[in-house]
Protein backbone atom coordinates (compact mmCIF):
# COMPACT_ATOMS: atom_id res chain seq x y z
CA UNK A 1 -27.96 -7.19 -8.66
CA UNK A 2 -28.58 -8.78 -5.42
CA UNK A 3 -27.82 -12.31 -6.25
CA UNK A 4 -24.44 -10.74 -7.84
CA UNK A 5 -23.89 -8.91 -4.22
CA UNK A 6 -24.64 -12.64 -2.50
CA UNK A 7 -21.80 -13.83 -4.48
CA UNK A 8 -19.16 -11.98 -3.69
CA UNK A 9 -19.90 -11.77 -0.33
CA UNK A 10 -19.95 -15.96 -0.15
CA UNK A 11 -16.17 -15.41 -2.18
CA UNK A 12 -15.03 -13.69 0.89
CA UNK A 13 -16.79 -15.98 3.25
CA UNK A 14 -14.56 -17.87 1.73
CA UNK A 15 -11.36 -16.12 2.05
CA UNK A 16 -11.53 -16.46 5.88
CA UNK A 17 -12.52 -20.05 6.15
CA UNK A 18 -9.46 -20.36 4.13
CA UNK A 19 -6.94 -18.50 6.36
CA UNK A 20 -8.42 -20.15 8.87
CA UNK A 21 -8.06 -23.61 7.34
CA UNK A 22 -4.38 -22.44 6.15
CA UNK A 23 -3.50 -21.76 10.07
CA UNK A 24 -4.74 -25.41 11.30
CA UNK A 25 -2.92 -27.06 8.29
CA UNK A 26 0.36 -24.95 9.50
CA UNK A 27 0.30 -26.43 13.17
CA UNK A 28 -0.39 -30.00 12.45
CA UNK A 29 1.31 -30.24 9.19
CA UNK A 30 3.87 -27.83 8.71
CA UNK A 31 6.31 -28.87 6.43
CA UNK A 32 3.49 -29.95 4.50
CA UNK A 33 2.28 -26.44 4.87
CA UNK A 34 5.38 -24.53 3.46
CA UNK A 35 4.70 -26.60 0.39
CA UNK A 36 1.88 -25.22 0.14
CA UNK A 37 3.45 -21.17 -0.54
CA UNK A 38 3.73 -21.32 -4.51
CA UNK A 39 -0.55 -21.33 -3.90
CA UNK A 40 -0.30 -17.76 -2.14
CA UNK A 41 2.82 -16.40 -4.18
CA UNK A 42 1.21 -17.28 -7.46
CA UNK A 43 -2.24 -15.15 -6.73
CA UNK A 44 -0.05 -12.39 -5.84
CA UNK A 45 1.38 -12.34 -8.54
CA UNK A 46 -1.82 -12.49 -10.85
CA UNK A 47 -2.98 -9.46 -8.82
CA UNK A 48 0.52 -7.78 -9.32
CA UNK A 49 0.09 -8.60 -13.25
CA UNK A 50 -3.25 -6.20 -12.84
CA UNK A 51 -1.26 -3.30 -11.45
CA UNK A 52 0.45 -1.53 -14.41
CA UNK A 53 -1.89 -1.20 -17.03
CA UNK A 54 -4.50 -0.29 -13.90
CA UNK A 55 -2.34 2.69 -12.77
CA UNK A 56 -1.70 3.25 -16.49
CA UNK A 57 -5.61 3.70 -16.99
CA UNK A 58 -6.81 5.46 -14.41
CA UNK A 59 -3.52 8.05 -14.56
CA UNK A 60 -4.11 8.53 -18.13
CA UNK A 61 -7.44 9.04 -17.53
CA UNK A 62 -7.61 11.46 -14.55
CA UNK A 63 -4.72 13.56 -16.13
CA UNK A 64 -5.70 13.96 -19.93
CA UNK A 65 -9.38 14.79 -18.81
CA UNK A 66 -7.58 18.06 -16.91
CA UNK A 67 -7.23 20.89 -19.17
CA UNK A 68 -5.67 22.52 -16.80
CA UNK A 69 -2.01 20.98 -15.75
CA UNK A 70 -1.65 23.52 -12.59
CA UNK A 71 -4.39 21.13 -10.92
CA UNK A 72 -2.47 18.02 -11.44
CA UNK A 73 0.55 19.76 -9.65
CA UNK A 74 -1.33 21.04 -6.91
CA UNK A 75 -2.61 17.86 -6.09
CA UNK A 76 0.93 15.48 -6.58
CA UNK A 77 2.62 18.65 -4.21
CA UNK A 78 -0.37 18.32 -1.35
CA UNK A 79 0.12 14.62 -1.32
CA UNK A 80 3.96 14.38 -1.67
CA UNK A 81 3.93 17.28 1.55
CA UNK A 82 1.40 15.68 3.15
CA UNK A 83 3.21 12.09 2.82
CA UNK A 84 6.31 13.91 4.42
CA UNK A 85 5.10 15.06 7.16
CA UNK A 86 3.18 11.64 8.26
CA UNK A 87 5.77 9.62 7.52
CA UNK A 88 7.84 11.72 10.30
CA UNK A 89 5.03 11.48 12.36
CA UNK A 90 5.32 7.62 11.75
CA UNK A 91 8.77 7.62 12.76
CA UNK A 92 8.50 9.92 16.31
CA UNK A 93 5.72 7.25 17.40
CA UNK A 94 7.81 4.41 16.63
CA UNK A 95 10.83 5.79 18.31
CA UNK A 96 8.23 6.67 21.36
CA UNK A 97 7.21 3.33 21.47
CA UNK A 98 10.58 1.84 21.11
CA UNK A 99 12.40 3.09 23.70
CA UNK A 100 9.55 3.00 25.94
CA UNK A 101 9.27 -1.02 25.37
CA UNK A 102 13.42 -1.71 25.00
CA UNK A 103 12.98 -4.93 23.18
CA UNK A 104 14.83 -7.22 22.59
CA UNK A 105 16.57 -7.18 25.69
CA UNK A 106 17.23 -10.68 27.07
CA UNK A 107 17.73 -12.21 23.46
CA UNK A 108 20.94 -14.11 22.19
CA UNK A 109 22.42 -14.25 19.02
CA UNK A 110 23.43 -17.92 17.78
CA UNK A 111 25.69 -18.74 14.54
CA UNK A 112 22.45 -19.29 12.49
CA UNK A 113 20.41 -15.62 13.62
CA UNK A 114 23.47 -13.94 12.58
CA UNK A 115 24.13 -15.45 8.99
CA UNK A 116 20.50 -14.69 8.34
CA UNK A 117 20.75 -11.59 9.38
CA UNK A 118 23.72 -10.76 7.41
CA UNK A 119 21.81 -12.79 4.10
CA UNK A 120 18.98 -10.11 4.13
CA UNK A 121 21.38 -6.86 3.71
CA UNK A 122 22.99 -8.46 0.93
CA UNK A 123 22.41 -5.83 -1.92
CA UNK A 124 19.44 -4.36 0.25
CA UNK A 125 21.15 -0.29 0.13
CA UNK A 126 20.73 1.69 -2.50
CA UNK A 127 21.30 5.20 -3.15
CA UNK A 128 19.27 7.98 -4.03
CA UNK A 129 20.59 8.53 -7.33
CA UNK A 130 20.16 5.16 -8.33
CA UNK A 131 16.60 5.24 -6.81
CA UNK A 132 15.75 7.93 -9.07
CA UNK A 133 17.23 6.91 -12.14
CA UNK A 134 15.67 3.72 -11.67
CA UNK A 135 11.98 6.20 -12.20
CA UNK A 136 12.75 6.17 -15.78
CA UNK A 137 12.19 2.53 -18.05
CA UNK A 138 14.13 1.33 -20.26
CA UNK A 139 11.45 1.72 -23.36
CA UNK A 140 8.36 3.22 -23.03
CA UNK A 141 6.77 -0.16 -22.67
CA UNK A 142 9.06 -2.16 -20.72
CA UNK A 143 7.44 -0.32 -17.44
CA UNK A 144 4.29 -2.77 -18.04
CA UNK A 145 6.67 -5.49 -18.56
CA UNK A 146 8.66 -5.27 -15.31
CA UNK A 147 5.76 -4.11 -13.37
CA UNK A 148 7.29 -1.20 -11.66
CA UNK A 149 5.14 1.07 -10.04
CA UNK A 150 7.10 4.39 -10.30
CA UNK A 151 8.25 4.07 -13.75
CA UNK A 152 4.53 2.95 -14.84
CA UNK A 153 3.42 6.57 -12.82
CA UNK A 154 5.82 8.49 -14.81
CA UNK A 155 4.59 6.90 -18.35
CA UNK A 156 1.03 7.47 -17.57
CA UNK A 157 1.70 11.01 -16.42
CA UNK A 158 3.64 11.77 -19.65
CA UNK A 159 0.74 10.05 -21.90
CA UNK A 160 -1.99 12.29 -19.67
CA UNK A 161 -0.34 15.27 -19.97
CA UNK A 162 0.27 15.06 -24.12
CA UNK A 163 -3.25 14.35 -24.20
CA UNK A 164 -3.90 17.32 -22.70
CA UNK A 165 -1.91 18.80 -25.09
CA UNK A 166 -3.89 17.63 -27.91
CA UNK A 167 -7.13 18.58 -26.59
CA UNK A 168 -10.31 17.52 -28.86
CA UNK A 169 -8.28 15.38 -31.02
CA UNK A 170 -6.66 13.15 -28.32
CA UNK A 171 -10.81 12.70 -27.00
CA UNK A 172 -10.97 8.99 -28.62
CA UNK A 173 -7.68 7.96 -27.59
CA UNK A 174 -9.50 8.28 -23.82
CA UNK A 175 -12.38 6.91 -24.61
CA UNK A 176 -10.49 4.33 -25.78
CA UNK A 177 -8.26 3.78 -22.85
CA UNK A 178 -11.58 4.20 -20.91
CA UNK A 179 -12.69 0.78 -22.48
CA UNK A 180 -9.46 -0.98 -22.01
CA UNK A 181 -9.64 0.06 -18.55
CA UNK A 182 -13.01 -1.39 -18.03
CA UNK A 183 -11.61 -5.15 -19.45
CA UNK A 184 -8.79 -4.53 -16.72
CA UNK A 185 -11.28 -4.31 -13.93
CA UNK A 186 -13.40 -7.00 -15.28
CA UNK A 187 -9.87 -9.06 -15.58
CA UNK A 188 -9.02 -8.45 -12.12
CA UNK A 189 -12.56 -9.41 -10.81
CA UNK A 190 -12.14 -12.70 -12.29
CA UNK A 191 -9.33 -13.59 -10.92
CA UNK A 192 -10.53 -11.96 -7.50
CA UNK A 193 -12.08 -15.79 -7.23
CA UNK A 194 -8.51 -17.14 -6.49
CA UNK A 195 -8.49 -15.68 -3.51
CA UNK A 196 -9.12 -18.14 -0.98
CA UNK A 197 -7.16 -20.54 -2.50
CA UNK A 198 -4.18 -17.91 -2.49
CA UNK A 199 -4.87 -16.89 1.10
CA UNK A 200 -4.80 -20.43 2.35
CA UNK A 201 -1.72 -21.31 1.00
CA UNK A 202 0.05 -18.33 1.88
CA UNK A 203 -1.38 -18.63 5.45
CA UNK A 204 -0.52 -22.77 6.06
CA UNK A 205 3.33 -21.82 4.17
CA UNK A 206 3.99 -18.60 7.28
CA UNK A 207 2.56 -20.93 9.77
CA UNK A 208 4.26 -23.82 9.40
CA UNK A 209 7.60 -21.94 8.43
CA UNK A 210 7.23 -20.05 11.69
CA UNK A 211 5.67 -22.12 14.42
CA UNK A 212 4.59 -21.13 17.84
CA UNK A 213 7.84 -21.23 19.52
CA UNK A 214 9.06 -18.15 17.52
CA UNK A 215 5.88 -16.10 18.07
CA UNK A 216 5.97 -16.86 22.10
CA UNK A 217 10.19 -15.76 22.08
CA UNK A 218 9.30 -12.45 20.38
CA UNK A 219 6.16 -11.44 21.59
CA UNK A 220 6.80 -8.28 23.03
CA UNK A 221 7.79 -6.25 19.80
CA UNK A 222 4.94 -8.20 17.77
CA UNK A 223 2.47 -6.81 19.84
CA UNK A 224 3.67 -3.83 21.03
CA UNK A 225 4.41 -3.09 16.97
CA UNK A 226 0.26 -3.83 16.38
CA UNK A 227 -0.81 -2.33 19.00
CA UNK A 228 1.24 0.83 17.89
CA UNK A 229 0.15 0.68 14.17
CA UNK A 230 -3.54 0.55 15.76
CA UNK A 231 -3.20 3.94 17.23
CA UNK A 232 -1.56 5.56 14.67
CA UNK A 233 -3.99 4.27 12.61
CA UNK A 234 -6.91 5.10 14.50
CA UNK A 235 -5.73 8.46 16.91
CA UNK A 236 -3.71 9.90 14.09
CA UNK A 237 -5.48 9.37 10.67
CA UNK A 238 -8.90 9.02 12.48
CA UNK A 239 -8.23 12.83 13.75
CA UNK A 240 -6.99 13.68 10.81
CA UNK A 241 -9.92 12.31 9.03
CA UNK A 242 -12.78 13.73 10.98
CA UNK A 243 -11.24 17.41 11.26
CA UNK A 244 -10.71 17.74 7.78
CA UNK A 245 -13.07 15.64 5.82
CA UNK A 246 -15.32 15.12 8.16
CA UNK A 247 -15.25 11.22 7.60
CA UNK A 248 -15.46 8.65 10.58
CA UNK A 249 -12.57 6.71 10.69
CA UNK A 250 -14.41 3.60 11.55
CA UNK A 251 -16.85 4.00 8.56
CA UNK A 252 -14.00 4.11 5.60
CA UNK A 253 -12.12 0.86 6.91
CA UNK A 254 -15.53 -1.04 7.23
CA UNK A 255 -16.08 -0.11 3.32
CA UNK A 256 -12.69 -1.26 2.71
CA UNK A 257 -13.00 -4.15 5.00
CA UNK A 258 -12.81 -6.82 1.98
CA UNK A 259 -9.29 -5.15 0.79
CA UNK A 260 -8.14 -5.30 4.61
CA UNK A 261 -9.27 -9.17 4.10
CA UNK A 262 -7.22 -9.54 1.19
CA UNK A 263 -3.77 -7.82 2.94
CA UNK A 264 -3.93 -9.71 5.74
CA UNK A 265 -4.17 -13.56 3.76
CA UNK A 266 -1.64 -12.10 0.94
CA UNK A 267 0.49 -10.09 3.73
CA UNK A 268 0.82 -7.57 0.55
CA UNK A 269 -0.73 -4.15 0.20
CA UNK A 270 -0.04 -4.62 -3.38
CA UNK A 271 -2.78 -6.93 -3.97
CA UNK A 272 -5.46 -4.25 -2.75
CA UNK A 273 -4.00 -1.29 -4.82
CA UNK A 274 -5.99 -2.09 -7.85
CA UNK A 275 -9.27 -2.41 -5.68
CA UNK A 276 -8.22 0.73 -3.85
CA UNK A 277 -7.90 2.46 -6.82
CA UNK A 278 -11.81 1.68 -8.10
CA UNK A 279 -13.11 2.19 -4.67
CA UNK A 280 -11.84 5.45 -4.19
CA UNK A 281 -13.66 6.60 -7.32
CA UNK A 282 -16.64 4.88 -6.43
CA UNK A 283 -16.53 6.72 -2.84
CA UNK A 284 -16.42 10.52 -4.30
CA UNK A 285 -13.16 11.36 -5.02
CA UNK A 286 -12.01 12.86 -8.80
CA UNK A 287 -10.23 10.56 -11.04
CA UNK A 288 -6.95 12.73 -10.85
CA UNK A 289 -7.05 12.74 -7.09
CA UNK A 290 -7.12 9.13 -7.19
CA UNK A 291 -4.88 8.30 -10.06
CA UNK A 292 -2.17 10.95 -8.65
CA UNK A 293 -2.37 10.20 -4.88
CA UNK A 294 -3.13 6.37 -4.57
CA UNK A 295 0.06 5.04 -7.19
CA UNK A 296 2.65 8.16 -5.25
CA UNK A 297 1.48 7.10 -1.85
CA UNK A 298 2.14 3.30 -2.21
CA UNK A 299 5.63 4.19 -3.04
CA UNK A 300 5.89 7.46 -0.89
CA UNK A 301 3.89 7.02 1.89
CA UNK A 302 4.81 4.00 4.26
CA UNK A 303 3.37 5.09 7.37
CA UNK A 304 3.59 1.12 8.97
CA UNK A 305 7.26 0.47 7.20
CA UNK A 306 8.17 3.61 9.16
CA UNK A 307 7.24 2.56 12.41
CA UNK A 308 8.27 -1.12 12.20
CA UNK A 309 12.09 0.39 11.29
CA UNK A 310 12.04 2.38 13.57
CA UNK A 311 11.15 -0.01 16.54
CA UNK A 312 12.97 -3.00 15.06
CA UNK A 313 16.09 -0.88 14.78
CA UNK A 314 15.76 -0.16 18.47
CA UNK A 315 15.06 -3.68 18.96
CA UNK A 316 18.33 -5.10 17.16
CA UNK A 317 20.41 -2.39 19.21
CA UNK A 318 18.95 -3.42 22.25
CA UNK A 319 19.44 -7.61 21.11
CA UNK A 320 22.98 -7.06 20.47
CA UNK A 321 23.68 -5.19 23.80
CA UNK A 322 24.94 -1.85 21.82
CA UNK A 323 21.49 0.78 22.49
CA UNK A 324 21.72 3.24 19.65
CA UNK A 325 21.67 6.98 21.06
CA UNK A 326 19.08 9.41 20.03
CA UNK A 327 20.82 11.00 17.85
CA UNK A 328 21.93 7.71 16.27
CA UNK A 329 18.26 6.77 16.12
CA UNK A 330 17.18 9.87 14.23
CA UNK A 331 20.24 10.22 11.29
CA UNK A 332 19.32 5.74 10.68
CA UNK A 333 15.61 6.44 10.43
CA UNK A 334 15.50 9.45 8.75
CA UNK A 335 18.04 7.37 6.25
CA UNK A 336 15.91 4.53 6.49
CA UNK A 337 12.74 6.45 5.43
CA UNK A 338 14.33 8.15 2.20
CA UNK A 339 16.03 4.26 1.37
CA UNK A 340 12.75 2.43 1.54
CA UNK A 341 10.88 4.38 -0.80
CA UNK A 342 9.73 1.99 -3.71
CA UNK A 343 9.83 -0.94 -1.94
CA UNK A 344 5.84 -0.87 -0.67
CA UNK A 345 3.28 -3.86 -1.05
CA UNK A 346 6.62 -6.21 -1.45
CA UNK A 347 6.54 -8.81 1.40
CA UNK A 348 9.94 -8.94 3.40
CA UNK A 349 10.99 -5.59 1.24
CA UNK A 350 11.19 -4.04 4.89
CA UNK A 351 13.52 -6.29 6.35
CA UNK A 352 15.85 -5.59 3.59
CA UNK A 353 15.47 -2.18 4.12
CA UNK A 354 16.11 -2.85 8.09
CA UNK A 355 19.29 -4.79 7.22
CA UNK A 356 20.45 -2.09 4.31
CA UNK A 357 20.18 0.89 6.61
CA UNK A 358 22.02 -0.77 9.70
CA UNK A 359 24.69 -1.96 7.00
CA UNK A 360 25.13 1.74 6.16
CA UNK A 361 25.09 3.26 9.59
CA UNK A 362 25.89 0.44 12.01
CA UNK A 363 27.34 -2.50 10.19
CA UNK A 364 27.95 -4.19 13.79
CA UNK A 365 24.25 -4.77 14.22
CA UNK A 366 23.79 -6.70 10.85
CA UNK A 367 23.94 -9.72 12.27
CA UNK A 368 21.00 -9.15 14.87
CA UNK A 369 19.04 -8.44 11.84
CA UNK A 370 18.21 -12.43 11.95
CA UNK A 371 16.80 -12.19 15.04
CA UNK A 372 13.47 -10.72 13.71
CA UNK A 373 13.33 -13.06 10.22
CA UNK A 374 11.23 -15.74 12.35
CA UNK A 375 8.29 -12.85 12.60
CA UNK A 376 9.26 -10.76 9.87
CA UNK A 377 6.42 -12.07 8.25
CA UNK A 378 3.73 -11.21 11.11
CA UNK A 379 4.88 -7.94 11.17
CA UNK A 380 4.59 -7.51 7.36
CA UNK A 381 1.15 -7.68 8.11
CA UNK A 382 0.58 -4.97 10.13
CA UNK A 383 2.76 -2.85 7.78
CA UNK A 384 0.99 -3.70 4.91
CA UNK A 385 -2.69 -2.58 7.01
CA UNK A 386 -1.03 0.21 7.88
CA UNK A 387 0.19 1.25 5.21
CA UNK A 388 -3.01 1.12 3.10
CA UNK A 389 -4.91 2.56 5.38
CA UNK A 390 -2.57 5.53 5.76
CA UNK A 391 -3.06 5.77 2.06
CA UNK A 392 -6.61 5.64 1.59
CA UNK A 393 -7.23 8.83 4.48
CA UNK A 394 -5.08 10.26 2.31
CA UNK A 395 -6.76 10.00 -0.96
CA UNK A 396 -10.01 11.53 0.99
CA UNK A 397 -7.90 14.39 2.63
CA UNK A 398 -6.12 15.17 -0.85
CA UNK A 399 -9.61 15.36 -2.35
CA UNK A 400 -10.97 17.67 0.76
CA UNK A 401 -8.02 20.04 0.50
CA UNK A 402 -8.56 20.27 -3.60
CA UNK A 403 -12.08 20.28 -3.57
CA UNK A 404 -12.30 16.89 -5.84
CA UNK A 405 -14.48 15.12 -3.46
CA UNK A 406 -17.85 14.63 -3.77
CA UNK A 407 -18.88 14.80 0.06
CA UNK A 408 -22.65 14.06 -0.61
CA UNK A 409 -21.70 10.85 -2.66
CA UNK A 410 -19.01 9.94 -0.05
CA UNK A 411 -22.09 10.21 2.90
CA UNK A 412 -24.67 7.96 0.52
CA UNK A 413 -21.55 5.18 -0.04
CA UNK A 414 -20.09 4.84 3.21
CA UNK A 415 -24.14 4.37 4.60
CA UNK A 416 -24.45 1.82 2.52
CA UNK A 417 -26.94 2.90 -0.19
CA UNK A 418 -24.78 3.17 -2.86
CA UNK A 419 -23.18 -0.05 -3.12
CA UNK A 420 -20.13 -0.84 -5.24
CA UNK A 421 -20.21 -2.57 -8.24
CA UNK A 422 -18.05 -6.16 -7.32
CA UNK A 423 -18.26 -7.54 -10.61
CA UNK A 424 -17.26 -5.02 -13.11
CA UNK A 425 -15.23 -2.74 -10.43
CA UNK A 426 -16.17 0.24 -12.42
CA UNK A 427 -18.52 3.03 -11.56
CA UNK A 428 -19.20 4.66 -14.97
CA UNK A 429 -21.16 7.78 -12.94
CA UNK A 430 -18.07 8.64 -10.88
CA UNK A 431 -18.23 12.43 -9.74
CA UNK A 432 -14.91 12.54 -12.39
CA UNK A 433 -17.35 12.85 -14.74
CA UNK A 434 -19.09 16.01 -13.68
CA UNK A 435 -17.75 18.73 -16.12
CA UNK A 436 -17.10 21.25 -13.32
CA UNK A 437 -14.59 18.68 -11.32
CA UNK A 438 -13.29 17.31 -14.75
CA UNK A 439 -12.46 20.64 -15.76
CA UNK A 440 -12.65 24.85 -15.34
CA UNK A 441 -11.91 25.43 -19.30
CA UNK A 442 -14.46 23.32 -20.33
CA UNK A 443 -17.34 25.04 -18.39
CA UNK A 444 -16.15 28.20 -19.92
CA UNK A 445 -16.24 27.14 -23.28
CA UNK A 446 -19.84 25.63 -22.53
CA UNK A 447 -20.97 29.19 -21.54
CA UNK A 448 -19.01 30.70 -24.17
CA UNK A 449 -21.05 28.45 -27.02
CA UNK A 450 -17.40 26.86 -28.22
């Protein structure tokens, strides 16, 4: 088991010497470097291939091993509230921040920045009722095919809850899916060993897109955008965390250090839902929890894509020499908010978003829209971080609040001593297991001799 352990931890070894290698390559060979971004785009998509039938599993899983359907509500309803609320909090920081900063103010807008600009907000709006309809697949199957999270959530929530339906007689249809999801994980681990050569080519092809001279003209809303995500990240959910759960802040991102790796080479929190997924289960919390709150909150809870459109709304306004008003600032976000749901783990998805919203509110400041492409991809980053660690401290919380965490476990894993399982990412003694979290009806009928 060690040797396996050694292994992985030489893969992401690897990983880094490969970013790093991927930044040198950008600065002394850059437009050999951007030839080098079907390397990063291709690995992100063999992680994105993983997604579906991964959400699938563990949905169908959590749910249909729930008599009781009144649980699976309670916990989608604490998760969609609590994603609510934090992604207003999101927004009041970035607005904070924003107009505290005033970027942007000193910039000028050339021919180029503003046909850019007005090339990302080309189809980027779309309305609520075609968001929703857009839940529901075509077939039953063709939300595996097209890889869309929502309308894979919705299938696996319908096959769950017939299951549940069926009772005894649906039993080896999840044991079943409880083997196909173990060849998923096993799939995904396998190709896990692409990922230095994905990280280095999507590192060199940002690089030497971007160059320095970018980075140095729009420093002050890259950093003051990080350094904003950071406290949210760690004031916010880190309070959050340690009043409620009773979970250091600092200990869960360490365990998920090798998924915060794998963001910041793909710039994608896509490419770590899969791994969030297992890790969560291997921390403590149930499989519904998990399969309910992790899926919803990649498409509902964008604490980083809320605070980067807030302050790079404010930073447009201020760019183009037309300051939005407060009350301006507050109708966009809000709007802004509601139209980005969906578009998570996508990299650049929140620059269309950006562009889409002013297009809808303030189609004068469209243009300065191309003002922020040259660091778009930076920022992504830090969205991306943010956003999955906004979702994992809410996993944990969702599990406190429901009582579907195992807090013991969670103490032994984050300490170290129990470690997870790299090469099958599968724990097959996951607390979902225990009858009494699984569920209430089946404990009675225990007593009851049934």
């Amino acid at each position: 088991m060690a040797a396996r352990r050694d292994r992985t931890h030489y893969l992401y070894l690897a990983v880094i010497g490969a970013v790093l290698l991927g930044i040198a390559v950008g600065f002394l060979a850059p437009d050999f470097a951007v030839e080098l971004k079907p390397l990063g785009t291709g690995f992100v998509s063999l992680i994105k291939m993983m997604i579906s039938p991964i959400i699938f599993c563990t949905i169908v899983l959590g749910v249909g091993s729930v008599r009781k359907a009144a649980k699976v509500g309670a916990v989608g309803g604490l998760a969609l509230g609590y994603f609510l609320v934090m992604s207003t909090v999101a927004l009041a920081i970035g607005l904070v921040v924003g107009n505290i900063l005033e970027p942007g103010s000193g910039l000028h807008l050339t021919k180029d920045i503003a046909e850019a600009g007005a090339k990302q907000a080309e189809g980027a709006s779309e309305g609520t009722a075609d968001f929703l309809l857009g839940i529901i697949p075509k077939t039953i199957v063709s939300a595996f095919t097209e890889g869309e999270v929502l309308q894979t959530l919705l299938v696996a929530l319908l096959a769950g809850f017939a299951l549940q339906a069926m009772g005894s007689v649906g039993e080896p249809v999840l044991r079943g899916i409880g083997h196909i999801q173990r060849l998923v994980f096993r799939i995904l681990a396998m190709i896990m060993w692409a990922a230095p050569v994905g990280a280095f080519g999507a590192m060199a092809a940002v690089v030497g897109a971007t160059g320095i001279d970018a980075l140095k003209s729009l420093a002050v809303i890259m950093i003051g955008f990080y350094v904003t995500c950071a406290l949210f990240v760690f004031v916010v959910l880190g309070t959050l965390l340690r009043l409620i759960a009773g979970v250091n802040i600092l200990s869960l991102l360490k365990y998920l250090g090798r998924e915060f790796l794998l963001i910041l080479s793909t710039s994608s929190s896509e490419s770590a839902l899969p791994r969030l997924i297992a890790k969560m289960e291997h921390l403590g919390v149930s499989k519904p929890v998990v399969g309910i709150t992790v899926p919803t909150g990649y498409s509902f809870n964008l604490d980083g894509t809320a605070i980067y459109l807030t302050m790079a709304s404010l930073f447009v306004a201020e760019a183009m020499g037309d300051p939005l008003s407060i009350g301006e600032q507050i109708s966009l976000l809000v709007f802004m908010i509601i139209a980005s749901k969906g578009a998570a783990g996508v990299t650049g998805a929140g620059l269309a978003t950006l562009a889409g919203g002013l297009q809808s509110h303030r189609p004068e400041l469209v243009d300065g829209v191309g003002l922020i492409v040259g660091i778009d991809r930076f920022m992504s980053e830090a969205r991306a971080l943010t956003n999955f660690a906004g979702n994992a401290v809410a996993t944990v919380l969702v599990g406190t609040w429901t009582k579907e965490i195992d807090k013991a476990r969670v103490t032994e894993v984050l300490a170290g001593r129990v470690p997870f399982d790299e090469t099958t990412l599968v724990d097959d003694h996951a607390p979902a297991e225990v009858p009494d979290q699984r569920t209430d009806e089946g404990e009675e009928k225990a007593r009851a001799g049934v």
